[in-house]
Structures are given as C-alpha cells and as structure tokens.
PDB file of N, CA and C in Angstrom:
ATOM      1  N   UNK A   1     -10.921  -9.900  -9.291  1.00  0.00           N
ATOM      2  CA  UNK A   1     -11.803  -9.071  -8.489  1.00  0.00           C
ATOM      3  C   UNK A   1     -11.564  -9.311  -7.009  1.00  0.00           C
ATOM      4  N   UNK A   2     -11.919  -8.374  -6.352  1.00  0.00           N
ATOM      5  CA  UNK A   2     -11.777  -8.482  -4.920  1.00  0.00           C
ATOM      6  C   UNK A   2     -13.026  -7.895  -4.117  1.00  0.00           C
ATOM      7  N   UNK A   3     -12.993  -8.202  -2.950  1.00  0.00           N
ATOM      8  CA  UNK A   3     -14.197  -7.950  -1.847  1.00  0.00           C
ATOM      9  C   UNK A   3     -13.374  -7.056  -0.569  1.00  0.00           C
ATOM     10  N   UNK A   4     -13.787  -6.100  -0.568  1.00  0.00           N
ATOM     11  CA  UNK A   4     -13.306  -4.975   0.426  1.00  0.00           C
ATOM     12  C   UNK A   4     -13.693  -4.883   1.689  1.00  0.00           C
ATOM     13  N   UNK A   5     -13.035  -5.080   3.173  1.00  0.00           N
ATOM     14  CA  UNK A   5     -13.448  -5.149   3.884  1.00  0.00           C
ATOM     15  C   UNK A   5     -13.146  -4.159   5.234  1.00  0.00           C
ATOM     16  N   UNK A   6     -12.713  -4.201   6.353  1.00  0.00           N
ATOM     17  CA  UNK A   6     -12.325  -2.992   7.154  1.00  0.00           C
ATOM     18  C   UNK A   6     -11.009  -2.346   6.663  1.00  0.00           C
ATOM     19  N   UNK A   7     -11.271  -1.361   7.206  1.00  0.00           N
ATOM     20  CA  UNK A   7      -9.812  -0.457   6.676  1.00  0.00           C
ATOM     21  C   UNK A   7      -8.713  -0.857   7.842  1.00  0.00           C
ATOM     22  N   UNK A   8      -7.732  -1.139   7.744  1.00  0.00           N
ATOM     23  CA  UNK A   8      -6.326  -1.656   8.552  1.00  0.00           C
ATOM     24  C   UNK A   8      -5.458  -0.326   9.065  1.00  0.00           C
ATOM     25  N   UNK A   9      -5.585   0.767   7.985  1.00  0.00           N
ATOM     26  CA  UNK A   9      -4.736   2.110   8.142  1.00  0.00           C
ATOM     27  C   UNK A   9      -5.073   3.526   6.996  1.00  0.00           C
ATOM     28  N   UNK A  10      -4.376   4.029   7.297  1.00  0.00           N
ATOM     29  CA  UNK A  10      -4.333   5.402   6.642  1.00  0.00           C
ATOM     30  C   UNK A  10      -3.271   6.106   6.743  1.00  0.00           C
ATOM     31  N   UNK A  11      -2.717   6.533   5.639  1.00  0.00           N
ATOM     32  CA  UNK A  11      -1.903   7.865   5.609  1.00  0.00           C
ATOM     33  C   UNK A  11      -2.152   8.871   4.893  1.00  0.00           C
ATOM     34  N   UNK A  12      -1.538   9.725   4.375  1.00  0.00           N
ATOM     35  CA  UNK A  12      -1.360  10.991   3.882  1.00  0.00           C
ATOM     36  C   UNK A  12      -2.574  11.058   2.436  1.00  0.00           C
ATOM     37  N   UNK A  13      -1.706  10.106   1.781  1.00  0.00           N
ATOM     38  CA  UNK A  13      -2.711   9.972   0.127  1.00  0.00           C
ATOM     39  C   UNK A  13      -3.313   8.598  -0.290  1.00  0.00           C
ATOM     40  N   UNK A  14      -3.027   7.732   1.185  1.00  0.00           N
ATOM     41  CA  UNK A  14      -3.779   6.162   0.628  1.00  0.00           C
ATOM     42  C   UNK A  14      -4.705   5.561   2.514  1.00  0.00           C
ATOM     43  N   UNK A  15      -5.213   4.611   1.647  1.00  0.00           N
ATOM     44  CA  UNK A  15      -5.956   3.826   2.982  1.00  0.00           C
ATOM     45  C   UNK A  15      -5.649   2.570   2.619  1.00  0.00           C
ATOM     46  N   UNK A  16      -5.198   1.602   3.492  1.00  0.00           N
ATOM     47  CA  UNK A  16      -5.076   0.077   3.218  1.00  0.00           C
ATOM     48  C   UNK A  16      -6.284  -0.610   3.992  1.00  0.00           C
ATOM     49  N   UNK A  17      -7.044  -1.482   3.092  1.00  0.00           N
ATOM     50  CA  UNK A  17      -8.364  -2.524   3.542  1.00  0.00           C
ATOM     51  C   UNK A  17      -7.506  -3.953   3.576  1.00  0.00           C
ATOM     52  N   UNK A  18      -8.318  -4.331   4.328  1.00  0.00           N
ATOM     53  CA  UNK A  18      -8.468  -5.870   4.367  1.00  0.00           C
ATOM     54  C   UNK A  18      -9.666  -6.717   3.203  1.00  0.00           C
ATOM     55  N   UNK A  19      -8.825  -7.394   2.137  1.00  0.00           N
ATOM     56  CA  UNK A  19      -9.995  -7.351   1.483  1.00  0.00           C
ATOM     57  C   UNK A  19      -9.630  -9.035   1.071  1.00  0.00           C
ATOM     58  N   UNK A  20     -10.426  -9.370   0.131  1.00  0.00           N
ATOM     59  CA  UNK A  20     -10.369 -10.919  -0.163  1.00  0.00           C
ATOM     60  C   UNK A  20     -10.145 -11.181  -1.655  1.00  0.00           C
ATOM     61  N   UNK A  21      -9.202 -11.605  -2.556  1.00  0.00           N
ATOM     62  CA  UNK A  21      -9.090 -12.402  -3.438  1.00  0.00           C
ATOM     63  C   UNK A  21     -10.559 -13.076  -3.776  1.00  0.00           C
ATOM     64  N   UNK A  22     -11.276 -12.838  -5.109  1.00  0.00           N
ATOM     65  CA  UNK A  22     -12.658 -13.705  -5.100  1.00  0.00           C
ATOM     66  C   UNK A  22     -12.131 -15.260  -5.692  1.00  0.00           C
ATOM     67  N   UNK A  23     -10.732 -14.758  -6.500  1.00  0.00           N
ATOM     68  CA  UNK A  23     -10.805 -16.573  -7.408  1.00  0.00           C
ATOM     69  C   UNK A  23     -10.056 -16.936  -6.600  1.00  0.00           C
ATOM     70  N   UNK A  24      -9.766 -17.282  -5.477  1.00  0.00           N
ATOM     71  CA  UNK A  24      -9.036 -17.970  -4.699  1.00  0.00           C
ATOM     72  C   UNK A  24      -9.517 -17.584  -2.910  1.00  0.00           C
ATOM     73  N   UNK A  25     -10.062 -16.852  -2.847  1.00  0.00           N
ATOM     74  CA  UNK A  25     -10.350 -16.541  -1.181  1.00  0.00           C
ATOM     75  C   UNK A  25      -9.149 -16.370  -0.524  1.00  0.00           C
ATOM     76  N   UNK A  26      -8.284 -16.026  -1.039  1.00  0.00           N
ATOM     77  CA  UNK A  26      -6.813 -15.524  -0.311  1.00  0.00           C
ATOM     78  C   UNK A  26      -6.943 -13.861   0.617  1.00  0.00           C
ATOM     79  N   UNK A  27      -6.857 -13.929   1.649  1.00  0.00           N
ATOM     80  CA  UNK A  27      -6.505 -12.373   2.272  1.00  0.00           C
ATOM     81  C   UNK A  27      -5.580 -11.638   1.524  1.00  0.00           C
ATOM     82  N   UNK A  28      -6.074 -10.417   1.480  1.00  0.00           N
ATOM     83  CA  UNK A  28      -4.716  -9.268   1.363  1.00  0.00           C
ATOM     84  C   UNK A  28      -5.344  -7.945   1.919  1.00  0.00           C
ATOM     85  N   UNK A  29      -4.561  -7.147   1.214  1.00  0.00           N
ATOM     86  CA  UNK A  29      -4.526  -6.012   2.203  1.00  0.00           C
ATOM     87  C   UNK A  29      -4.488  -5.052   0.766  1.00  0.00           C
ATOM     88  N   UNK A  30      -5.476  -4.271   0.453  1.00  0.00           N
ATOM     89  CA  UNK A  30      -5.819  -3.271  -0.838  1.00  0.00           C
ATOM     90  C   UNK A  30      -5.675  -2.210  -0.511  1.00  0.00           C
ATOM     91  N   UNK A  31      -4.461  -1.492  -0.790  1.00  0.00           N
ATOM     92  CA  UNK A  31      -3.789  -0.049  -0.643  1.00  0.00           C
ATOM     93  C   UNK A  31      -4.328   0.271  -1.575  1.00  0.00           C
ATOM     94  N   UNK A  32      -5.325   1.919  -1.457  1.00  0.00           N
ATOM     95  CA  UNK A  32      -6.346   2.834  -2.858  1.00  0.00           C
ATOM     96  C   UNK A  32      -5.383   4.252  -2.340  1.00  0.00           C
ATOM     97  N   UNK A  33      -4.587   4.313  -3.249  1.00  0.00           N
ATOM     98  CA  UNK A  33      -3.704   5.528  -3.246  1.00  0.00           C
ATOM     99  C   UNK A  33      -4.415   6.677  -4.161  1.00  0.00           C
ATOM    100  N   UNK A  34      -5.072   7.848  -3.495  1.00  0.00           N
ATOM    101  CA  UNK A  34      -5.852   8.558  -3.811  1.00  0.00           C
ATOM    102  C   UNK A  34      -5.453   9.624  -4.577  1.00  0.00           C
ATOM    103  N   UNK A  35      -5.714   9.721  -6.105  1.00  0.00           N
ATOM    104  CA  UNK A  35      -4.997  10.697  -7.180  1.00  0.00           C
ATOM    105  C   UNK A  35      -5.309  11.722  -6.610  1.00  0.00           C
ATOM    106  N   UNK A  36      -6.788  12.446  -6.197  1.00  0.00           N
ATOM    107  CA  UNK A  36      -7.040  13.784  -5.839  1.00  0.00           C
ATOM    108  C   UNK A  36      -5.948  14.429  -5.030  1.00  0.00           C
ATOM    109  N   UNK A  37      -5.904  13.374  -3.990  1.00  0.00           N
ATOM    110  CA  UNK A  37      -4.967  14.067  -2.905  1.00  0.00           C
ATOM    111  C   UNK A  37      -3.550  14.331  -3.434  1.00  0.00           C
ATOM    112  N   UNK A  38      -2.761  13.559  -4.194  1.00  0.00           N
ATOM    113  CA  UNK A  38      -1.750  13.354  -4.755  1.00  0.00           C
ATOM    114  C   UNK A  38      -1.436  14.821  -5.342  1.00  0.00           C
ATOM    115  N   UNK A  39      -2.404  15.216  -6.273  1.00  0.00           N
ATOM    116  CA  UNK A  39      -2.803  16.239  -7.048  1.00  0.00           C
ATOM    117  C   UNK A  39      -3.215  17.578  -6.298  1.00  0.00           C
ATOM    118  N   UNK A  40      -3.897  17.783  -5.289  1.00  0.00           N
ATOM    119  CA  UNK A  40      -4.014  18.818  -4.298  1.00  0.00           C
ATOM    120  C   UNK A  40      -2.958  19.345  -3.349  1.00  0.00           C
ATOM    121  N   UNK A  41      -2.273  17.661  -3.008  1.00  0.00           N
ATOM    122  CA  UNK A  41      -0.556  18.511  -2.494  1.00  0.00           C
ATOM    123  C   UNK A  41       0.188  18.723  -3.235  1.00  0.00           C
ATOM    124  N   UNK A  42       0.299  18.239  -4.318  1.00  0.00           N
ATOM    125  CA  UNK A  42       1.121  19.029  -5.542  1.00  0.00           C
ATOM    126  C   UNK A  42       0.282  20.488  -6.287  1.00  0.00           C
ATOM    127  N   UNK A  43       0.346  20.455  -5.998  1.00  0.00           N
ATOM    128  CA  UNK A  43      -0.607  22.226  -5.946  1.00  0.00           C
ATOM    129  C   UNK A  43      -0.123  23.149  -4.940  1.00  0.00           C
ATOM    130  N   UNK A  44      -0.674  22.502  -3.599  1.00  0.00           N
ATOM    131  CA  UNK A  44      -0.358  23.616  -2.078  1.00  0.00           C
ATOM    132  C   UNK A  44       1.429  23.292  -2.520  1.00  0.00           C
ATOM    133  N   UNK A  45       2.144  22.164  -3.085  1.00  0.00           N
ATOM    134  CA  UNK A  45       3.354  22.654  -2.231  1.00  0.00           C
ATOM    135  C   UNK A  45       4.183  23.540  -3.085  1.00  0.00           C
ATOM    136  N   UNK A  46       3.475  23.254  -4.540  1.00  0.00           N
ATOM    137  CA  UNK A  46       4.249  23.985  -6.083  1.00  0.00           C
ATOM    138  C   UNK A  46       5.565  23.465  -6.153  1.00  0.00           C
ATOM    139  N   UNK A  47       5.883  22.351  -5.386  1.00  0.00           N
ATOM    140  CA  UNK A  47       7.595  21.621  -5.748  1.00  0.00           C
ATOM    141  C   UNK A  47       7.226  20.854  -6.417  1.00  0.00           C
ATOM    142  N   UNK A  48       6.404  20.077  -6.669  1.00  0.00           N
ATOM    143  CA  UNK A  48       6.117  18.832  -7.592  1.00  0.00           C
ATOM    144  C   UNK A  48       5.116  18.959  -8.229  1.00  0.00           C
ATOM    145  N   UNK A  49       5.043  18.890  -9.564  1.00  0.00           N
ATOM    146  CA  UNK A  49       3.937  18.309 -10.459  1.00  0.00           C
ATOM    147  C   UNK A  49       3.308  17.507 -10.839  1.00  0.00           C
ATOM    148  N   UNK A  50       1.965  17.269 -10.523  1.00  0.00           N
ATOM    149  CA  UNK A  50       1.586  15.361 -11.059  1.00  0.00           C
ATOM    150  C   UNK A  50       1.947  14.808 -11.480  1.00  0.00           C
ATOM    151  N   UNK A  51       2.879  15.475 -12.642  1.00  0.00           N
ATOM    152  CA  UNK A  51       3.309  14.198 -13.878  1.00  0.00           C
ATOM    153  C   UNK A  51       4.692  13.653 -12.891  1.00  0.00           C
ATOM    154  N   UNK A  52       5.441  14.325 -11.868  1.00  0.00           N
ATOM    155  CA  UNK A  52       6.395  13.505 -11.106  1.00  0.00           C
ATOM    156  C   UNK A  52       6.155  12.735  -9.999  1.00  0.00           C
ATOM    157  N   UNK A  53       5.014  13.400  -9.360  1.00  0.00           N
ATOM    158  CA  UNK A  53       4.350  12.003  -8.697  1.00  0.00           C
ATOM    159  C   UNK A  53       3.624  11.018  -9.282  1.00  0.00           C
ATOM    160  N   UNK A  54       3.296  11.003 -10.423  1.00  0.00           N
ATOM    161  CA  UNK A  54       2.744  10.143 -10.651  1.00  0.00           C
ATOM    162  C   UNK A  54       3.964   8.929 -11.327  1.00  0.00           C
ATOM    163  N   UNK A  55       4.948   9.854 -12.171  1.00  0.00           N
ATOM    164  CA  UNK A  55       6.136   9.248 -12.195  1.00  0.00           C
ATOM    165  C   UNK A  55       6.439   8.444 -11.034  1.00  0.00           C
ATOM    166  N   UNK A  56       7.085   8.941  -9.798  1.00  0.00           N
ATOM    167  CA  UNK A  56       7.304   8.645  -8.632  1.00  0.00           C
ATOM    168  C   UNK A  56       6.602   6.968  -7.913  1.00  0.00           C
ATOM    169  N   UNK A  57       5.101   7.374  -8.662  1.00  0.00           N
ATOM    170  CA  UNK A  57       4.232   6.151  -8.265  1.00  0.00           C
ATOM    171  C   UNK A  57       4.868   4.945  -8.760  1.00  0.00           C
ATOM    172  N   UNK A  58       4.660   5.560 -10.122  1.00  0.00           N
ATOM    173  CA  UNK A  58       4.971   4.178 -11.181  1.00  0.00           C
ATOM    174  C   UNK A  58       6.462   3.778 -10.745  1.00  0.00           C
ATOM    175  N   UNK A  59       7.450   4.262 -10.689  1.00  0.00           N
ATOM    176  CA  UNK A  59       8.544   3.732 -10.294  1.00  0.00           C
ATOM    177  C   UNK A  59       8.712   2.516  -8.868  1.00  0.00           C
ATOM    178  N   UNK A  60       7.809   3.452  -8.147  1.00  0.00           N
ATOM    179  CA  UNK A  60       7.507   2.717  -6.808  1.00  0.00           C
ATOM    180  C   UNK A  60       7.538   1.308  -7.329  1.00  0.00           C
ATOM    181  N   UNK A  61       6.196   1.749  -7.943  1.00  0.00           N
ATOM    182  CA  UNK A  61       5.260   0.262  -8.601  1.00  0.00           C
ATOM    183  C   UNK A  61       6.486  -1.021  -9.110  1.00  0.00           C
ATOM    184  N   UNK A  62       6.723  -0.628 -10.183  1.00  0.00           N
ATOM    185  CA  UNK A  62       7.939  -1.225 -11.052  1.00  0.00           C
ATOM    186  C   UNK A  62       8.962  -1.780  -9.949  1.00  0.00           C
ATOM    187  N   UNK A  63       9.718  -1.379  -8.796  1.00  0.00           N
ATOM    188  CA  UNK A  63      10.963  -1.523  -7.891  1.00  0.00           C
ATOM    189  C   UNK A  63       9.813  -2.933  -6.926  1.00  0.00           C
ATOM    190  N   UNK A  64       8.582  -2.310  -6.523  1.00  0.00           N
ATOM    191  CA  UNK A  64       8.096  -3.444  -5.577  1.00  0.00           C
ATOM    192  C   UNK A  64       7.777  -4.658  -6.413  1.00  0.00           C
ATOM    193  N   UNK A  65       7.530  -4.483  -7.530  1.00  0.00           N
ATOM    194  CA  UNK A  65       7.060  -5.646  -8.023  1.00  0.00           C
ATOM    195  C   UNK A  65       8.232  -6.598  -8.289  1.00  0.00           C
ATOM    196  N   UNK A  66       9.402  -6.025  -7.881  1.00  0.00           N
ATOM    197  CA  UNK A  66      10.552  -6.922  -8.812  1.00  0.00           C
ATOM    198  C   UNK A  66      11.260  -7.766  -7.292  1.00  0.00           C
ATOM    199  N   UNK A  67      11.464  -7.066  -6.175  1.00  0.00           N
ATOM    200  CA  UNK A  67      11.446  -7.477  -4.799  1.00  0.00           C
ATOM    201  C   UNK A  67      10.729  -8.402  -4.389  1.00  0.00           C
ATOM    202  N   UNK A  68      11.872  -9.646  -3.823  1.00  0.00           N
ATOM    203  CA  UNK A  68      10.988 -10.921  -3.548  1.00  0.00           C
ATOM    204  C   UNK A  68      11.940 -11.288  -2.677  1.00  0.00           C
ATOM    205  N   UNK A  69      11.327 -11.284  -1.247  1.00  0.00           N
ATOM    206  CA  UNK A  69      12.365 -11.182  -0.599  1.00  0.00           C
ATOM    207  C   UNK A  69      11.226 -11.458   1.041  1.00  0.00           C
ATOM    208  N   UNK A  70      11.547 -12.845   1.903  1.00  0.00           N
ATOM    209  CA  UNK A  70      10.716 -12.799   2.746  1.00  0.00           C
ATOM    210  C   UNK A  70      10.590 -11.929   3.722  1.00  0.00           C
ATOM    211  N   UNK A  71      11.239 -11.122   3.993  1.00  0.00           N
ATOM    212  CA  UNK A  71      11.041  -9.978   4.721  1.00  0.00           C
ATOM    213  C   UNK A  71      10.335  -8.507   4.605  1.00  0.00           C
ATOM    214  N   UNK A  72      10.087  -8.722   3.261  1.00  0.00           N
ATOM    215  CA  UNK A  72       9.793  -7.306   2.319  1.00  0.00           C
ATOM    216  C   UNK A  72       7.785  -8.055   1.400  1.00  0.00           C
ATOM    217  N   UNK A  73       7.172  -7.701   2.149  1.00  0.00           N
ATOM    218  CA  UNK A  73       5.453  -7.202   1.887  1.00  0.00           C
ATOM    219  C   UNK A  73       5.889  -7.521   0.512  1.00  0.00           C
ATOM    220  N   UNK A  74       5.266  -8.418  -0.302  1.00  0.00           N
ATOM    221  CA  UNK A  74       4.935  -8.827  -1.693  1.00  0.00           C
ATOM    222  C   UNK A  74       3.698  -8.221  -2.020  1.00  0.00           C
ATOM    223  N   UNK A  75       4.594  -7.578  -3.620  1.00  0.00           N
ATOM    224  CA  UNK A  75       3.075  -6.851  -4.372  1.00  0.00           C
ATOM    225  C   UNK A  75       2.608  -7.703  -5.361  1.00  0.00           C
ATOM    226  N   UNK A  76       1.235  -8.445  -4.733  1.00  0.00           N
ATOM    227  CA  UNK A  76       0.559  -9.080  -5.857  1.00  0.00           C
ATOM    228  C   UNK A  76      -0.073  -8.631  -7.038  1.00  0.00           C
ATOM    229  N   UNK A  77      -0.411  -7.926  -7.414  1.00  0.00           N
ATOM    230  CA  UNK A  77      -1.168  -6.690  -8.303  1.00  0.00           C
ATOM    231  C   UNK A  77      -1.299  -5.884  -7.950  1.00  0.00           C
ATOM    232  N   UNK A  78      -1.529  -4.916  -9.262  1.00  0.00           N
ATOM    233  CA  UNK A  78      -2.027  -3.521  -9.181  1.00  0.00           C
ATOM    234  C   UNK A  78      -2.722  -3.122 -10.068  1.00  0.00           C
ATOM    235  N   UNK A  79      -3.737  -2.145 -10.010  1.00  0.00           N
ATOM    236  CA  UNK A  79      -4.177  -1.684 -11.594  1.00  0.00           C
ATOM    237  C   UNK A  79      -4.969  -0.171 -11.161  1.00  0.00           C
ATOM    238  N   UNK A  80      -6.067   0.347 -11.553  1.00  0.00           N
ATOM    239  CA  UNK A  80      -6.053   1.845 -11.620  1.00  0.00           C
ATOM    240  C   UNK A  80      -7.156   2.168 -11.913  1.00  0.00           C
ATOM    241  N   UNK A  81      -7.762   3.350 -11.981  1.00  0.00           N
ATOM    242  CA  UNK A  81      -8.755   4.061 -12.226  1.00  0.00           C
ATOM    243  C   UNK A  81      -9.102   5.215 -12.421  1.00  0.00           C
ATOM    244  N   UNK A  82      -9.699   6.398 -12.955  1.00  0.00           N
ATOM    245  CA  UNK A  82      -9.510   7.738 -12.581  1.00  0.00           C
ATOM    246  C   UNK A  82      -9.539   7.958 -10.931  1.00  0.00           C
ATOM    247  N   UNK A  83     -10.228   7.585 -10.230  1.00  0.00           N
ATOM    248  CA  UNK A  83      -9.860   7.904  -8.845  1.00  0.00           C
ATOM    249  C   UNK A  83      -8.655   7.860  -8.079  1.00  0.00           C
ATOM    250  N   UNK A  84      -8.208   6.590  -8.406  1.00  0.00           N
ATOM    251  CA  UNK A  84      -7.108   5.829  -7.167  1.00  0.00           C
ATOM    252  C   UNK A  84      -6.408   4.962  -8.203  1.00  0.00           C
ATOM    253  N   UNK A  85      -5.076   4.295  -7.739  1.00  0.00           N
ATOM    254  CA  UNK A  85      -4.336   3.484  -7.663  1.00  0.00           C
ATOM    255  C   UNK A  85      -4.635   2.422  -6.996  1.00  0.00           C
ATOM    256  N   UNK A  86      -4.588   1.663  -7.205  1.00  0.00           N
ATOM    257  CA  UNK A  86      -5.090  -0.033  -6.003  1.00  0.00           C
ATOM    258  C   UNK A  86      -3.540  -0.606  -5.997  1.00  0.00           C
ATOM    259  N   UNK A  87      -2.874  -0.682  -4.737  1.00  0.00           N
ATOM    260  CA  UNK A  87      -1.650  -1.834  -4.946  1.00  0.00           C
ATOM    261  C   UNK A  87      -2.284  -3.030  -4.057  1.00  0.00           C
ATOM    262  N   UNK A  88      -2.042  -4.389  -4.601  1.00  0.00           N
ATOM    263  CA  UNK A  88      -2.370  -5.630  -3.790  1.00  0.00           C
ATOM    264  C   UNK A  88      -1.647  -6.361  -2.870  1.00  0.00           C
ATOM    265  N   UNK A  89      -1.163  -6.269  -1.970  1.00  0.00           N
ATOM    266  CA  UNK A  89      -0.004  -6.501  -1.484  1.00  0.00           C
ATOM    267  C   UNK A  89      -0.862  -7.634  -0.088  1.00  0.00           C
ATOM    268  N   UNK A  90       0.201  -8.348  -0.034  1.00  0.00           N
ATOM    269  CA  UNK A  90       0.342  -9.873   0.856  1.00  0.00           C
ATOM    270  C   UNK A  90      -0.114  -8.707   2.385  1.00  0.00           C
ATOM    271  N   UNK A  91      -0.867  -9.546   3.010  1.00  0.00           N
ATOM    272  CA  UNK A  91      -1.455  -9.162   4.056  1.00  0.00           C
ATOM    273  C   UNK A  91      -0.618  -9.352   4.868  1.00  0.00           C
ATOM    274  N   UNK A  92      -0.357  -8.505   5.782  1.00  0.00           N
ATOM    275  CA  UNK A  92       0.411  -9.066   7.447  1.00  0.00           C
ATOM    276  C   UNK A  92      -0.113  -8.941   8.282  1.00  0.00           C
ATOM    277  N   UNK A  93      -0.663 -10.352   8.965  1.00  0.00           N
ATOM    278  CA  UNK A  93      -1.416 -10.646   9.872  1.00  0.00           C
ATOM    279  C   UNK A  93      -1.147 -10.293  11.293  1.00  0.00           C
ATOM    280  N   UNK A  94       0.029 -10.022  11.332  1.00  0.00           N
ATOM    281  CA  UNK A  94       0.678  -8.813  12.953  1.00  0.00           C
ATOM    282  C   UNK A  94       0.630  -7.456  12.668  1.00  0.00           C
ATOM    283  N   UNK A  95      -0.089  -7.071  11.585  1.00  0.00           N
ATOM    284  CA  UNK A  95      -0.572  -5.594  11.748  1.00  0.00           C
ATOM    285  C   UNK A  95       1.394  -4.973  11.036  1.00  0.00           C
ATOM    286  N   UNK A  96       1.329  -3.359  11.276  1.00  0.00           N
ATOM    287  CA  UNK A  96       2.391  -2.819  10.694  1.00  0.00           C
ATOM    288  C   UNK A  96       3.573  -2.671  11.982  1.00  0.00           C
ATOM    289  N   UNK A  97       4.475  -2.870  11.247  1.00  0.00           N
ATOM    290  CA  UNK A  97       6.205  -2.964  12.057  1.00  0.00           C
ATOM    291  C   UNK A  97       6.121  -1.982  13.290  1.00  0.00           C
ATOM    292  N   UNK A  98       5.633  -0.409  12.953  1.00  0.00           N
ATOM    293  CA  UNK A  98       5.858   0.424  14.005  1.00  0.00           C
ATOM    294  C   UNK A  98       4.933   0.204  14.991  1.00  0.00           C
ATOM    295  N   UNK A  99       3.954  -0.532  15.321  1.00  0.00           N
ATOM    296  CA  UNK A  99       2.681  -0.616  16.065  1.00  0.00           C
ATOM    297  C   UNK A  99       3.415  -2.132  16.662  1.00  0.00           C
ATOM    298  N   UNK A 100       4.184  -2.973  16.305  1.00  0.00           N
ATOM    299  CA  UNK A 100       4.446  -4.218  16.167  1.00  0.00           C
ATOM    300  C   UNK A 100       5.455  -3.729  17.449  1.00  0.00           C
ATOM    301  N   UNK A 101       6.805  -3.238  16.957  1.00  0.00           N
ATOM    302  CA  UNK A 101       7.674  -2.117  17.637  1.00  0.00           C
ATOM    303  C   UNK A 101       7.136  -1.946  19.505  1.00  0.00           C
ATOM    304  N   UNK A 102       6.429  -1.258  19.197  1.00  0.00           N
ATOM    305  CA  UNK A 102       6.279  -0.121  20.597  1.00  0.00           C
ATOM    306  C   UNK A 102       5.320  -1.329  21.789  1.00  0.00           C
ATOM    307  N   UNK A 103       4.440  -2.069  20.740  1.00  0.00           N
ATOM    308  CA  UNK A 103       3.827  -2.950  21.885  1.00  0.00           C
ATOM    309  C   UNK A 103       5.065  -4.199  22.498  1.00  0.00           C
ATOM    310  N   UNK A 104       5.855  -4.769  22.146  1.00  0.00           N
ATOM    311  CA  UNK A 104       6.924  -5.501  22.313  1.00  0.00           C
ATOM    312  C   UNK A 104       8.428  -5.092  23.194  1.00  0.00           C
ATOM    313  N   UNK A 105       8.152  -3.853  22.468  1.00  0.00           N
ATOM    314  CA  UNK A 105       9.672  -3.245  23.236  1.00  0.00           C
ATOM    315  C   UNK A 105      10.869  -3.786  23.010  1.00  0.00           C
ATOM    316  N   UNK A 106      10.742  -5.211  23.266  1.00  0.00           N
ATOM    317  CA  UNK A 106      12.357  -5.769  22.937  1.00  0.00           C
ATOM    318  C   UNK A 106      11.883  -7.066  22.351  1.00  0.00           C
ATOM    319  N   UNK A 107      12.882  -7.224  20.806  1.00  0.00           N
ATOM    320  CA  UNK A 107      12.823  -8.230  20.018  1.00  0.00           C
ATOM    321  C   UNK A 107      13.531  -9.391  20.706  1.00  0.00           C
ATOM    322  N   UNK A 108      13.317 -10.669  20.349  1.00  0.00           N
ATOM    323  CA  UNK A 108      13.837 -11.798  20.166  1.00  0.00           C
ATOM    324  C   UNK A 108      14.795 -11.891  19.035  1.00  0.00           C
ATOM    325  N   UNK A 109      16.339 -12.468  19.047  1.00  0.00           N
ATOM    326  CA  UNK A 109      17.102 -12.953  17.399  1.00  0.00           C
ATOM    327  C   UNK A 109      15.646 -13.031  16.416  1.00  0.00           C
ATOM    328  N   UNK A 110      14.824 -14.369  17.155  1.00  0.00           N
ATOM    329  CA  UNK A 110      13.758 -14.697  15.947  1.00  0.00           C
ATOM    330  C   UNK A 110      13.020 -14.120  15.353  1.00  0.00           C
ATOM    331  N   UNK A 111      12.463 -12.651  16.132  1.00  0.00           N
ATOM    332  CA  UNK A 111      11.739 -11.986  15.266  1.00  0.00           C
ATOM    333  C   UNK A 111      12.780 -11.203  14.528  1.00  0.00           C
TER     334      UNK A 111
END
C-alpha cells in the first residue's frame, strides 16, 4: 500500500505523485496512467484501438521492469484497476531531466 501525496507532473494520459511506501516509508513517485483518456484518444484519433494501447502499455510495462541500469528510473511495481494503471517507479529527487536541462544550461563530465 501506499500514501499519496503532491502531484510532481502531468502529461497527456498520466499524473506522477509523490507518494510513500507504507511497509517501509521509502519515497517514490506513483505514475496513475488514466484508461479513460487512453480510450477517448483512441476514439478522436481512429488509428489505434484500446486493445493496442493497452497492448502498447503492457509491453512498456514488461521492457521497464527488466531494465536495471543506474541511469534509467527503476520500476518498482505496478498493478491496476478499472480506472488507471499505477507504475511505481524510484523517485528522482532533482525533479525530471528536461526541467533539470534548461535550469543548468551546461553539464559537468559528472553529471
């Protein structure tokens, strides 16, 4: 179980929270990838059908979970609901790459 807390971002068909691990008090970051929406642009665009995005999802799912790699956001769980998708993924405490990017301007080798 987890405890949900401010939202970190948003895109198109998901929102990522800041939320908490209850059996361990570990941070992460709870991406709720929203079926409706998923399902409403596959409608307006008539190129895709749910059953390939949802395909699409699951594949996602399956490729991140197998990636372990310190550079690459670890997916700790996932599981589902009629509403949404939940992916659990390792929190990054400097916020996302492109926001990371533009305030910095120029990297260091180290970063």
């Amino acid at each position: 179980d987890y405890k949900v807390f401010e939202e970190l971002g948003k895109g198109g068909f998901a929102t990522v929270y800041k939320a908490i691990r209850k059996m361990d008090n570990l941070e992460v970051a709870c991406k709720m990838i929203d079926r409706k929406k998923i399902q409403k642009s596959s409608l307006q665009h008539r190129t895709q059908t749910r059953c390939i995005m949802q395909e699409r999802l699951k594949s996602e799912i399956e490729i991140h979970s197998r990636l372990k790699h310190p550079h690459i956001v670890d997916l700790l769980n996932y599981f589902e609901d009629e509403n949404y998708v939940y992916l659990i993924l390792e929190l990054c405490h400097k916020g996302d790459l492109e926001k990371y990017l533009k305030t910095k301007k120029v990297l260091t080798e180290n970063e």
